[in-house]
N, C-alpha and C. Protein backbone atom coordinates (compact mmCIF):
# COMPACT_ATOMS: atom_id res chain seq x y z
N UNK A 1 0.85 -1.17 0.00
CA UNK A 1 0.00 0.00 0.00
C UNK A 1 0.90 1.24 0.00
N UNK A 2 1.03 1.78 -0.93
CA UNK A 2 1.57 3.31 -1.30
C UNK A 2 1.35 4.39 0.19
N UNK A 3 0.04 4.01 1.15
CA UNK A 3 0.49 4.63 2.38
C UNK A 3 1.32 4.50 3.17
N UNK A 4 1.90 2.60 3.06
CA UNK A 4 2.80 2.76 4.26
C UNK A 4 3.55 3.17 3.46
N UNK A 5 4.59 4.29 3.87
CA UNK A 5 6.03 4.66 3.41
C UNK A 5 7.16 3.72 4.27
N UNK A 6 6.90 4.11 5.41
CA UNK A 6 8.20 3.45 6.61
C UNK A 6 7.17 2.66 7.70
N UNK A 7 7.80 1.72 8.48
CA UNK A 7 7.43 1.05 9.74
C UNK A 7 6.68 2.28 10.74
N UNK A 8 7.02 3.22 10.75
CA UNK A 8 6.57 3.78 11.53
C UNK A 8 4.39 4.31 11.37
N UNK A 9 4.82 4.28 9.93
CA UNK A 9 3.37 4.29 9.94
C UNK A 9 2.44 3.37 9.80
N UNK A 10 3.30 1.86 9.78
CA UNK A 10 2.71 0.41 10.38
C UNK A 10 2.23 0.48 11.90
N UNK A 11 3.33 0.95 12.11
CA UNK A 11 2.93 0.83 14.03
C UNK A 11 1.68 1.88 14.40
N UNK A 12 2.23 2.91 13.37
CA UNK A 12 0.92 3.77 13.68
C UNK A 12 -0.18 3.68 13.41
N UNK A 13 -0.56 3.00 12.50
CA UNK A 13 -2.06 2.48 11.87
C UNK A 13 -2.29 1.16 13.25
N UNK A 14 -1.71 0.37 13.38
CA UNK A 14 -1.36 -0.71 14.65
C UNK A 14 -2.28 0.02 15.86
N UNK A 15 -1.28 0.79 16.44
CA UNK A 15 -1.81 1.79 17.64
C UNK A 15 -3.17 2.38 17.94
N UNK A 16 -3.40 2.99 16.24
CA UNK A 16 -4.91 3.43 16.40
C UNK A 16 -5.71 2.89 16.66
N UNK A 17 -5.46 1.38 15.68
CA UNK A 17 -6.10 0.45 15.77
C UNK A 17 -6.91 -0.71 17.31
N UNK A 18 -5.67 -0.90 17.36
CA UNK A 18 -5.83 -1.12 18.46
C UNK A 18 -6.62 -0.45 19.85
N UNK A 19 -6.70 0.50 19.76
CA UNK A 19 -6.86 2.06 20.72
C UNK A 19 -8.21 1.92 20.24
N UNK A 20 -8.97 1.30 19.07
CA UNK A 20 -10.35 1.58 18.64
C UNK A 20 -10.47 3.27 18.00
N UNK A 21 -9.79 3.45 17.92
CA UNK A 21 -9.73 4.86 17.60
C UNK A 21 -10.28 5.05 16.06
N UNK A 22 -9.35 4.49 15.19
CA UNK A 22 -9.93 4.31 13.72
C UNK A 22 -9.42 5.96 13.33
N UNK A 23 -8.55 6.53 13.25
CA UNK A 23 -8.45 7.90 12.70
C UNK A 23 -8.82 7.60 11.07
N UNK A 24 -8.35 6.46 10.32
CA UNK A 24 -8.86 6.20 8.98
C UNK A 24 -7.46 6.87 7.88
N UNK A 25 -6.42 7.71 8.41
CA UNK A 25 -5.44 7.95 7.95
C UNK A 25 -4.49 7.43 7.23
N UNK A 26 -4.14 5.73 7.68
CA UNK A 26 -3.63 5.03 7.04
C UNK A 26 -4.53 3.93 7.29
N UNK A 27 -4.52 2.85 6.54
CA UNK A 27 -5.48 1.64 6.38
C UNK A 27 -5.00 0.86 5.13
N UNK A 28 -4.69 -0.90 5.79
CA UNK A 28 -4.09 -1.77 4.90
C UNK A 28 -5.11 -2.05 3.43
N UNK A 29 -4.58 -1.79 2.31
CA UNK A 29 -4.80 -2.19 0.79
C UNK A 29 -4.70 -3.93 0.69
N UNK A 30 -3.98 -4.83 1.29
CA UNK A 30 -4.21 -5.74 0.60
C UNK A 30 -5.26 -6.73 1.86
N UNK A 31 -5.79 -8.11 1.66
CA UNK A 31 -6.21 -8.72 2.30
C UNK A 31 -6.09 -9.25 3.55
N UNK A 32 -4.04 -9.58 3.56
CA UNK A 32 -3.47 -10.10 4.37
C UNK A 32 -3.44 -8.78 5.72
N UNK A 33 -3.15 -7.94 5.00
CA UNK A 33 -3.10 -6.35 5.64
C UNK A 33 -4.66 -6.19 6.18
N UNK A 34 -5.69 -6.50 5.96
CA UNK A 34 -6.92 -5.90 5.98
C UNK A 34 -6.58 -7.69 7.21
N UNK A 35 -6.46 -8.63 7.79
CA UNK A 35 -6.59 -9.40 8.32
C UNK A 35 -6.09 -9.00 9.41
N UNK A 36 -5.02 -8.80 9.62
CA UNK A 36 -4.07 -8.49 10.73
C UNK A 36 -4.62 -7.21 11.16
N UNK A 37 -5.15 -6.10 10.75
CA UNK A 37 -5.76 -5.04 11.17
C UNK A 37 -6.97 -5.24 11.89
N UNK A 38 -7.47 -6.23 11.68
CA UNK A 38 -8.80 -7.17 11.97
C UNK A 38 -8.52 -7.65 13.30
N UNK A 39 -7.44 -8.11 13.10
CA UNK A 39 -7.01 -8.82 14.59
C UNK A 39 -6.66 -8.23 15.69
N UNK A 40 -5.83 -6.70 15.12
CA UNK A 40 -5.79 -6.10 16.20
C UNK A 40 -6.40 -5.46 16.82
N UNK A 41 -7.71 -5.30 16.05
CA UNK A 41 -8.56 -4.62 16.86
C UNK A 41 -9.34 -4.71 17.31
N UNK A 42 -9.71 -6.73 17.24
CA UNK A 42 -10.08 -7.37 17.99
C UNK A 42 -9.46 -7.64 19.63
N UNK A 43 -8.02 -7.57 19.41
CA UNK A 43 -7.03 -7.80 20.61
C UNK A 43 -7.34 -6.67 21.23
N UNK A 44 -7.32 -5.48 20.22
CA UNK A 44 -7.44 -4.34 21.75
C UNK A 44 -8.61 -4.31 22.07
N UNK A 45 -10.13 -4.25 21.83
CA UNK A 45 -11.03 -4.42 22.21
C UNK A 45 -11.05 -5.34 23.59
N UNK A 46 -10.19 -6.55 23.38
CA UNK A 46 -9.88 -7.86 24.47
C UNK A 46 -9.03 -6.80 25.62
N UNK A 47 -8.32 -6.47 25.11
CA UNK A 47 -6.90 -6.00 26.04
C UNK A 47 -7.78 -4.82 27.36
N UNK A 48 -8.54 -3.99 26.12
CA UNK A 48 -9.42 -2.90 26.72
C UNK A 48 -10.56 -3.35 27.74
N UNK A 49 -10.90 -4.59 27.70
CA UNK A 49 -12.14 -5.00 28.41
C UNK A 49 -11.24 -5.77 29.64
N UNK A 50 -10.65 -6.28 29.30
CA UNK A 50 -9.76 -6.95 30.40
C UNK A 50 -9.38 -5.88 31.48
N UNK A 51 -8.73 -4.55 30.88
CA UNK A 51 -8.25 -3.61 31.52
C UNK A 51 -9.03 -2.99 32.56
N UNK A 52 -10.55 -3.01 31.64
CA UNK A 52 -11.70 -2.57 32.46
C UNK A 52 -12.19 -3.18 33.65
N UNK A 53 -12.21 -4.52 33.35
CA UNK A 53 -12.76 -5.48 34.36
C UNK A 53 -11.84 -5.69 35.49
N UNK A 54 -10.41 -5.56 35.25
CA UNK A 54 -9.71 -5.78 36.76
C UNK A 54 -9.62 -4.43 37.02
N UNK A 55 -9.91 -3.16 36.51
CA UNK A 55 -9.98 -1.91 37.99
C UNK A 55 -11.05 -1.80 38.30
N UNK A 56 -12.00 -2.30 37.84
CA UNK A 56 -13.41 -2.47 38.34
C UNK A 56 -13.59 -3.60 39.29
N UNK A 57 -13.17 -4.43 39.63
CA UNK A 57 -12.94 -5.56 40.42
C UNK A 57 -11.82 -5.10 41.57
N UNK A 58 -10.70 -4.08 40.91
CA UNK A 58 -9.77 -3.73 42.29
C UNK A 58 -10.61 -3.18 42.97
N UNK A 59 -11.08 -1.81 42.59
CA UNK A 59 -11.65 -0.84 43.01
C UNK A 59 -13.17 -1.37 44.00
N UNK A 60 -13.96 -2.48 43.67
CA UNK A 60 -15.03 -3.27 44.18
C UNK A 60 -14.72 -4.22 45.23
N UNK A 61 -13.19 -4.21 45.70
CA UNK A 61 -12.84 -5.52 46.54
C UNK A 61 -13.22 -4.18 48.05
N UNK A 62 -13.92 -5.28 49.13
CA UNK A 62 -13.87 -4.44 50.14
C UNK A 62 -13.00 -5.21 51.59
N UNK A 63 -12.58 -4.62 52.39
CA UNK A 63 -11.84 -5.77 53.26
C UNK A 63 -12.82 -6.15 54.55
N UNK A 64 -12.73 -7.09 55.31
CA UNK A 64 -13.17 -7.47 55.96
C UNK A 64 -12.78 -7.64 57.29
């Protein structure tokens, strides 16, 4: 894809991605590219809910 120029704007499409963010700035052209973009933003969605659920569970523990 003629957008990525360098790695850096791999990681950066990565990041957004991940983040759910979607700025739409860069975005993979081929299939394999459109897969792995897929995945990561399935993972961060995972990563993000996980994140959620244990400070919501710290924050809910009471002592006894």
């Amino acid at each position: 894809n003629p957008d990525f120029i360098s790695f850096a704007d791999f990681l950066w499409c990565t990041i957004v991605t991940m983040g759910t963010i979607g700025y739409g700035d860069y975005y993979p052209g081929t299939y394999i590219g459109r897969a792995i973009a897929f995945s990561a933003a399935i993972s961060g969605i995972i990563w993000a809910s996980l994140l959620i659920l244990t400070l919501s569970q710290y924050l809910t523990m009471t002592s006894k």
